[in-house]
Protein backbone atom coordinates (compact mmCIF):
# COMPACT_ATOMS: atom_id res chain seq x y z
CA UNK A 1 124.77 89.84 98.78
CA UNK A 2 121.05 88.22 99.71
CA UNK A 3 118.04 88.56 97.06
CA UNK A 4 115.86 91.17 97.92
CA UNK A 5 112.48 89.55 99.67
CA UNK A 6 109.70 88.72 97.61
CA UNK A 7 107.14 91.00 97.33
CA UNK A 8 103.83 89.74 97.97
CA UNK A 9 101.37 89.70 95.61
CA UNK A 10 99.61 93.35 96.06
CA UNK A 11 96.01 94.85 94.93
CA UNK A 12 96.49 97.84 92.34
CA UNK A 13 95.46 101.12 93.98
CA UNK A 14 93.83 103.80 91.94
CA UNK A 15 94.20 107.60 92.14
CA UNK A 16 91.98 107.92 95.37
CA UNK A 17 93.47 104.72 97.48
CA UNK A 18 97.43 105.85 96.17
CA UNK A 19 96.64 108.94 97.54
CA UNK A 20 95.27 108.41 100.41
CA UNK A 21 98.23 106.08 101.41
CA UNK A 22 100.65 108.52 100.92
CA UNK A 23 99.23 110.88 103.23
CA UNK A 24 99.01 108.26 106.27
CA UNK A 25 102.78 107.74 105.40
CA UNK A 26 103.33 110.74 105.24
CA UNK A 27 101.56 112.28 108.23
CA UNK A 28 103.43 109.73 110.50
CA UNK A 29 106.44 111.29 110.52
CA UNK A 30 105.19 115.02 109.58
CA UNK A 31 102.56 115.10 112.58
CA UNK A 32 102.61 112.05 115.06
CA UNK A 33 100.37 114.32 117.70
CA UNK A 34 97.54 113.75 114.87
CA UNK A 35 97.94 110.14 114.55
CA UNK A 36 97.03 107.56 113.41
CA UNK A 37 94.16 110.09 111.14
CA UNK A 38 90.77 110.79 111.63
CA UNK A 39 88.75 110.60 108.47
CA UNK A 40 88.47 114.36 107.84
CA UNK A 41 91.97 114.94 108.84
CA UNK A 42 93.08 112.15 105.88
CA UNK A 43 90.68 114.56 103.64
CA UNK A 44 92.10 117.50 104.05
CA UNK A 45 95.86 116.08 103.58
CA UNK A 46 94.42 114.49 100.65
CA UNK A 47 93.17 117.61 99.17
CA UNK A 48 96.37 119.78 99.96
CA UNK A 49 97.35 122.31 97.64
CA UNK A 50 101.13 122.28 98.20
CA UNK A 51 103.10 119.25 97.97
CA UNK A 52 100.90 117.32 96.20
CA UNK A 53 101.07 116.24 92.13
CA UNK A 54 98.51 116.59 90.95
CA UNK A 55 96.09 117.99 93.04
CA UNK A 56 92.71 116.44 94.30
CA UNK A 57 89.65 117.21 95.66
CA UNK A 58 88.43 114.13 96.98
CA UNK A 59 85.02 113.87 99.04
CA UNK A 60 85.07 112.82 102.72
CA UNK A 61 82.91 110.11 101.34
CA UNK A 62 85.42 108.90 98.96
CA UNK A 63 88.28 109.41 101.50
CA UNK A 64 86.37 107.16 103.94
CA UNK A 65 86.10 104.41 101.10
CA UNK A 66 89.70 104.19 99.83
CA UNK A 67 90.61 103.86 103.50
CA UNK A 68 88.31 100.78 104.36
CA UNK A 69 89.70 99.15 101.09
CA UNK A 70 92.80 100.34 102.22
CA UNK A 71 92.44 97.99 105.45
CA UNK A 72 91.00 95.28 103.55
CA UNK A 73 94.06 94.87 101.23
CA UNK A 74 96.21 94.58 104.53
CA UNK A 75 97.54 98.24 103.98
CA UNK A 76 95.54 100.24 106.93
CA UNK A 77 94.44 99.28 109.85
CA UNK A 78 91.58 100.85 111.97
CA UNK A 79 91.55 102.54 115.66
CA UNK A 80 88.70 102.14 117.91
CA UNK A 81 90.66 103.67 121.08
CA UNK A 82 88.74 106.79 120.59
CA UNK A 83 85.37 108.10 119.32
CA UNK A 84 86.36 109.47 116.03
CA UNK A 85 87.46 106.45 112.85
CA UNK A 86 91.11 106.86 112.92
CA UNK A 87 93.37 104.90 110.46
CA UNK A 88 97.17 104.11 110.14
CA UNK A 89 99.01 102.51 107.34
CA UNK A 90 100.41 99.22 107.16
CA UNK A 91 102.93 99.65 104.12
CA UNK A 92 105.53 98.25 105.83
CA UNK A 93 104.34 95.11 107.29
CA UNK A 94 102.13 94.15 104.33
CA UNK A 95 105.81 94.17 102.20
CA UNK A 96 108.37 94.03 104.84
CA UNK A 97 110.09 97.18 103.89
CA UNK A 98 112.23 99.71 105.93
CA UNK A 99 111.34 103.10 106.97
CA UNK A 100 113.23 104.77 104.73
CA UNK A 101 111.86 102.57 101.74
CA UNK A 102 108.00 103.27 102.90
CA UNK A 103 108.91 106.66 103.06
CA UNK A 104 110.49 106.78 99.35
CA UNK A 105 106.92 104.94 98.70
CA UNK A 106 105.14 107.63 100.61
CA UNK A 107 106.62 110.61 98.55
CA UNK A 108 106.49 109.19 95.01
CA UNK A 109 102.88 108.47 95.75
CA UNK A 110 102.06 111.61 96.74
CA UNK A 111 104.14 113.66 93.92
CA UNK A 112 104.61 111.19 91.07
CA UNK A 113 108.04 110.65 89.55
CA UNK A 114 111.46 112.43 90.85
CA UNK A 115 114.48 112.41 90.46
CA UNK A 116 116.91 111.51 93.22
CA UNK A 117 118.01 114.71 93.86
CA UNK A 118 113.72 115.80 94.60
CA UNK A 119 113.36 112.49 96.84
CA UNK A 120 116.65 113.61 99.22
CA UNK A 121 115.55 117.03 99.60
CA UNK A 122 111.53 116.21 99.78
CA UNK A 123 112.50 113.00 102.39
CA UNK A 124 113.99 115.32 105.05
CA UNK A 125 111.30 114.92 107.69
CA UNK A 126 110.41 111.58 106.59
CA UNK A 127 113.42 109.54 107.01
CA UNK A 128 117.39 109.49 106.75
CA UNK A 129 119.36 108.75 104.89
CA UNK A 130 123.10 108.45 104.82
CA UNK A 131 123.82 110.60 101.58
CA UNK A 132 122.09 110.31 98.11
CA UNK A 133 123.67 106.96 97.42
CA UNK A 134 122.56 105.56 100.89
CA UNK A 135 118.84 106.92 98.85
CA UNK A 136 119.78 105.97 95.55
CA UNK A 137 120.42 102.33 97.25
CA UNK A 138 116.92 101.83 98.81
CA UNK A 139 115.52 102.84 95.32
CA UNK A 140 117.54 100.05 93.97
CA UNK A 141 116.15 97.76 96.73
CA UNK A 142 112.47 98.28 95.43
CA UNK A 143 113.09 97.98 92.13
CA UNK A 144 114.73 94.64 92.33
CA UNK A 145 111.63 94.17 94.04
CA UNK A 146 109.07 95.86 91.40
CA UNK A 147 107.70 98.50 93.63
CA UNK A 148 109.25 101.00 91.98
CA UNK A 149 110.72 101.59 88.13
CA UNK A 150 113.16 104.24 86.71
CA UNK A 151 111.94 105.97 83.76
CA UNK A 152 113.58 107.20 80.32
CA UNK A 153 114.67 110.51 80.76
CA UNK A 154 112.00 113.16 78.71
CA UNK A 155 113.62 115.57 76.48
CA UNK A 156 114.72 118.60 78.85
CA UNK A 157 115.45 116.59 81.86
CA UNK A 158 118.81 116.55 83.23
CA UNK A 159 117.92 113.52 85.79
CA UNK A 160 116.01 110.59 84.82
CA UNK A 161 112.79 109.73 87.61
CA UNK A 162 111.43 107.21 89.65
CA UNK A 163 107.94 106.23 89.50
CA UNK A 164 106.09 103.84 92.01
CA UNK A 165 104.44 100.56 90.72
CA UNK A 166 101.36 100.32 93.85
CA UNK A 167 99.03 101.71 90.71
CA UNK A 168 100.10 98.79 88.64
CA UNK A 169 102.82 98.08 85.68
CA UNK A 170 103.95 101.23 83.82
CA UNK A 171 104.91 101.35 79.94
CA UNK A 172 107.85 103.19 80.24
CA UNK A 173 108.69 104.02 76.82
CA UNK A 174 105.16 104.68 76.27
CA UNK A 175 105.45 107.35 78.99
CA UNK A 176 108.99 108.28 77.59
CA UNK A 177 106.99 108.99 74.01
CA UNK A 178 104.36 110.98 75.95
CA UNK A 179 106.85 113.24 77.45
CA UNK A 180 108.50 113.94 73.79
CA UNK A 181 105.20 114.67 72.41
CA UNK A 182 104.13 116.96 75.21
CA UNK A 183 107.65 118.56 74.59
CA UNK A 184 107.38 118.94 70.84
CA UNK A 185 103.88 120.40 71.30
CA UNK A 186 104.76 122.31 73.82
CA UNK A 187 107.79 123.85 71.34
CA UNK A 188 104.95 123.81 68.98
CA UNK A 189 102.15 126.12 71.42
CA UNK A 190 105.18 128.53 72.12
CA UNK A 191 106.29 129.04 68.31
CA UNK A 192 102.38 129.79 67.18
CA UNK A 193 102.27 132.41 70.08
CA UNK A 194 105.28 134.04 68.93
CA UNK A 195 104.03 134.22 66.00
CA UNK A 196 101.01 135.32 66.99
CA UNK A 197 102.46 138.26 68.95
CA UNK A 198 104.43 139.44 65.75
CA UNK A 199 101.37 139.42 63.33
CA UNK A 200 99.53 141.18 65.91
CA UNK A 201 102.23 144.01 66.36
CA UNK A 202 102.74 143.92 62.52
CA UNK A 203 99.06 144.74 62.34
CA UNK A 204 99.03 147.44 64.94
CA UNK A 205 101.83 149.03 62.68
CA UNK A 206 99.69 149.10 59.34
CA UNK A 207 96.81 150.59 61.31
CA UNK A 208 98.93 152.84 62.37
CA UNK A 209 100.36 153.95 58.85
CA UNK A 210 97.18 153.76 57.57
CA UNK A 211 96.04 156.54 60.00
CA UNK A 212 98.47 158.77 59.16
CA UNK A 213 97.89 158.30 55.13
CA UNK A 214 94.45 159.55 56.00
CA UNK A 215 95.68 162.16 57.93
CA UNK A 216 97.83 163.41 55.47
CA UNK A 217 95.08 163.11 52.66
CA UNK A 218 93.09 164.82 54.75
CA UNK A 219 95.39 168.25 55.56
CA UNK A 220 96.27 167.99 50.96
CA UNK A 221 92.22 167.54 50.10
């Protein structure tokens, strides 16, 4: 078996340029009449309601930014064929990675962590795969080469996740901690609501005894 390549050394993207990348990976596969993407077409699959975690409303302004850094870090390139900008990604020439691996990329930066099962069913019209080990292989591939890092599982979970590493390292036990604390507050929220609720009926019940007291005192007086 032959090391996995080097990865070369790679800008950290923030929220905007992550986001933006995913969608030209993504529309390449999902929509090839449309590409490479016109600036307001990258907008609006930037600002998509469905299929996106979490979801943005980025400005065309912005949009048109994060894809001319894009290009300058090597990971877009620009069209001039036609009149409109039009931009395709790069992913897998900048890093020398495989379809299916820039498509694994593509979905985890456009809907955070997953679990195996979420990338196989969500990577249907983006690439094959074999089976989920065939996918649970090419995650292994960009881990070895730190593009991508399985996290703790979080209390509830049955699967543990895979989160990208294009937005820079990730403290995975801090996140693991996170994801306890949202659970135990969570717990927390749902136990002062319940109680909430039964106070609140108890109370409904007194002024309700208290009603008929008076009405009974009434009818004797």
């Amino acid at each position: 078996m032959t090391d996995a390549p080097s990865t070369p050394d790679l800008p950290v993207l923030d929220a905007t340029q992550a986001r933006v990348l995913g969608c030209l990976i993504e529309k390449e596969a999902t929509t090839p009449d449309t590409y490479p993407l016109t600036v307001n077409a990258a907008q609006v699959a930037a600002n998509q309601k469905t299929a996106r975690e979490p979801v943005m409303n980025i400005s065309t302004g912005n949009v048109q930014h994060a894809l001319r850094q894009l290009e300058g870090m090597g990971l877009a390139r620009q069209h001039f064929s036609s009149r409109a900008e039009r931009y395709e990604h790069l992913l897998g020439t900048r890093l020398d990675l495989p379809r299916q691996q820039v498509a694994l990329l593509g979905l985890l930066l456009l809907r955070g962590p997953q679990t195996v099962g979420e990338l196989a069913a969500r990577s249907e019209r983006l690439a094959r795969f074999a089976d989920a080990e065939d996918l649970r292989h090419q995650l292994d591939r960009l881990q070895q080469r730190d593009l991508v890092i399985l996290l703790p599982r979080a209390p509830g979970q049955r699967e543990e996740r895979f989160m990208h590493l294009l937005g820079g390292p990730v403290d995975a036990e801090a996140l693991a901690a996170s994801a306890r604390s949202n659970a135990v507050a969570g717990n927390t929220a749902a136990d002062n609501s319940a109680l909430e609720a039964r106070v609140a009926e108890l109370e409904t019940q007194v002024a309700q005894l208290q009603q008929q007291l008076e009405d009974v005192l009434t009818r004797l007086g």
